[in-house]
N, C-alpha and C. Protein backbone atom coordinates (compact mmCIF):
# COMPACT_ATOMS: atom_id res chain seq x y z
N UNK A 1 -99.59 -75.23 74.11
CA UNK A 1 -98.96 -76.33 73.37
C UNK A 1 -97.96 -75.76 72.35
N UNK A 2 -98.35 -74.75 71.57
CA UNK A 2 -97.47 -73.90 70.55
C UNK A 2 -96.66 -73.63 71.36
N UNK A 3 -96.42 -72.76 72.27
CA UNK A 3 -95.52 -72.47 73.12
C UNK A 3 -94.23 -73.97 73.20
N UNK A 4 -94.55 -74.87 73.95
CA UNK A 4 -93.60 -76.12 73.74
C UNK A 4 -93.22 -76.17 72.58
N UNK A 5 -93.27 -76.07 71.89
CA UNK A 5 -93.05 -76.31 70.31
C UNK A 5 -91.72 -75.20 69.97
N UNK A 6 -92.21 -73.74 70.39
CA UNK A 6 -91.45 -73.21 69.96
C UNK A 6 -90.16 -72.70 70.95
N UNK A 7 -90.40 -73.44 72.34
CA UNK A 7 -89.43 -73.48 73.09
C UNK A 7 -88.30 -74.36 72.36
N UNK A 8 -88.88 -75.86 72.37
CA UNK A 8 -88.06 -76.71 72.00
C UNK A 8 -86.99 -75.99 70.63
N UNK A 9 -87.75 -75.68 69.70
CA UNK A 9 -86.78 -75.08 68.62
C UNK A 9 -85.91 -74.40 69.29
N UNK A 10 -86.73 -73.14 69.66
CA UNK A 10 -85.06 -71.99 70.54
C UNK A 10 -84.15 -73.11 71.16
N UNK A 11 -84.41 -73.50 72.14
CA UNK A 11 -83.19 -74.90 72.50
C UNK A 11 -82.46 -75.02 71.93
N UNK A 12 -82.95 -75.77 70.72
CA UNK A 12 -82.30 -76.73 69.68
C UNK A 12 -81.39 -76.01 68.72
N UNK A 13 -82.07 -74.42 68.47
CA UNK A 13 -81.17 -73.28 67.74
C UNK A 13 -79.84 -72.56 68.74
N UNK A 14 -80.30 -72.57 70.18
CA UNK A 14 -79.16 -72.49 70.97
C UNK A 14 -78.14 -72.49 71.28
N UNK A 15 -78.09 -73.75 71.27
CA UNK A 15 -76.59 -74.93 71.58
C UNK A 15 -76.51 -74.86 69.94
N UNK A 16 -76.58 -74.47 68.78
CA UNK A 16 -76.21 -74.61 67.32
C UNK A 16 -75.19 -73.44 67.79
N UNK A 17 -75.97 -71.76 68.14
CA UNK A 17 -75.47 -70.70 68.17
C UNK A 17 -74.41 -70.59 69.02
N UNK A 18 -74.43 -71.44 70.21
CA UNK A 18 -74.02 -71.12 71.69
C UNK A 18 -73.25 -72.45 71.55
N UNK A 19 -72.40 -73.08 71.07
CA UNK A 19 -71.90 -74.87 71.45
C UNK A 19 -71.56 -74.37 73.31
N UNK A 20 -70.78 -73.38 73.78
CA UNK A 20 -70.01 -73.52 75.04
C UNK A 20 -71.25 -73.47 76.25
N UNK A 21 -71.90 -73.92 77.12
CA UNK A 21 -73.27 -73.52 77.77
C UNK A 21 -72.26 -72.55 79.05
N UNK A 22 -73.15 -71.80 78.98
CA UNK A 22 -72.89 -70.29 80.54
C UNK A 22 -74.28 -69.74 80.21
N UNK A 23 -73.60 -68.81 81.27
CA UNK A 23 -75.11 -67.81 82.12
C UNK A 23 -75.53 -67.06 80.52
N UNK A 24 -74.61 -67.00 79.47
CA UNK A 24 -75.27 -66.14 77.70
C UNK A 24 -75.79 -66.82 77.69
N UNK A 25 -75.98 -68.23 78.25
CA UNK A 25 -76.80 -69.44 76.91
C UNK A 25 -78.25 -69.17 76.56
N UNK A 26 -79.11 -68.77 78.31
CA UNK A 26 -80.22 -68.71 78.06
C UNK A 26 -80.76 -67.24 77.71
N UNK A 27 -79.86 -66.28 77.32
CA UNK A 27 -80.24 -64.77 76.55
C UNK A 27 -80.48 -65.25 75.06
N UNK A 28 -79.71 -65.79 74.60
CA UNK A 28 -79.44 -66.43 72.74
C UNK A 28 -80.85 -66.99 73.17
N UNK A 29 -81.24 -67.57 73.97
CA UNK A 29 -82.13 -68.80 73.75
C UNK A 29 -83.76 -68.14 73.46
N UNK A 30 -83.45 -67.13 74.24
CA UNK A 30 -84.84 -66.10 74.64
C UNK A 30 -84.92 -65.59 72.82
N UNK A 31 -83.96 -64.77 73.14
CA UNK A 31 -84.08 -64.52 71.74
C UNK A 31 -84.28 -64.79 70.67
N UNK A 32 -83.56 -66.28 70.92
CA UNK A 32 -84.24 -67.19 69.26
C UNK A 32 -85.85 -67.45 69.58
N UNK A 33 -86.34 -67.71 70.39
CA UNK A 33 -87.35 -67.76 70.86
C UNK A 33 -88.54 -66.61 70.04
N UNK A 34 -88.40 -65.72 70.74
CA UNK A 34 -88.96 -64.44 70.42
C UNK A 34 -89.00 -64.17 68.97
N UNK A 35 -87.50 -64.28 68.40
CA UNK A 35 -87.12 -64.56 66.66
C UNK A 35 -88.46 -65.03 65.76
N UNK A 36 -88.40 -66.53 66.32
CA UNK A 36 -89.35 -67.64 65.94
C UNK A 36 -90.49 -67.37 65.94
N UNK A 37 -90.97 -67.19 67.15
CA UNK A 37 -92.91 -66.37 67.53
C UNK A 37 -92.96 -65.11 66.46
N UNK A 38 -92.29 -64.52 66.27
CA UNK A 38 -92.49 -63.16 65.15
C UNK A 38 -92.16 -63.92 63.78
N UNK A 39 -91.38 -64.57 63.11
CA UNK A 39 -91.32 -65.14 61.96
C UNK A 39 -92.91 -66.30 61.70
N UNK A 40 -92.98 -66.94 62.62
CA UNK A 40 -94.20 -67.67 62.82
C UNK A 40 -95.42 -67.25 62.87
């Protein structure tokens, strides 16, 4: 369930970082991801 949670954020921090979507979008996304789980 945490997991959904902190997908949705990376998403949502994504398209902030990334406005143009391509094949980078979902590297930024991982990463904010990963970001989040270690700050959390």
């Amino acid at each position: 369930m945490h997991q959904h949670t902190f997908i949705a954020g990376g998403a949502a921090a994504a398209p902030a970082t990334r406005p143009p979507p391509g094949p980078a979008a979902p590297a930024p996304s991982v990463s904010s991801l990963v970001a989040v789980v270690t700050a959390g």
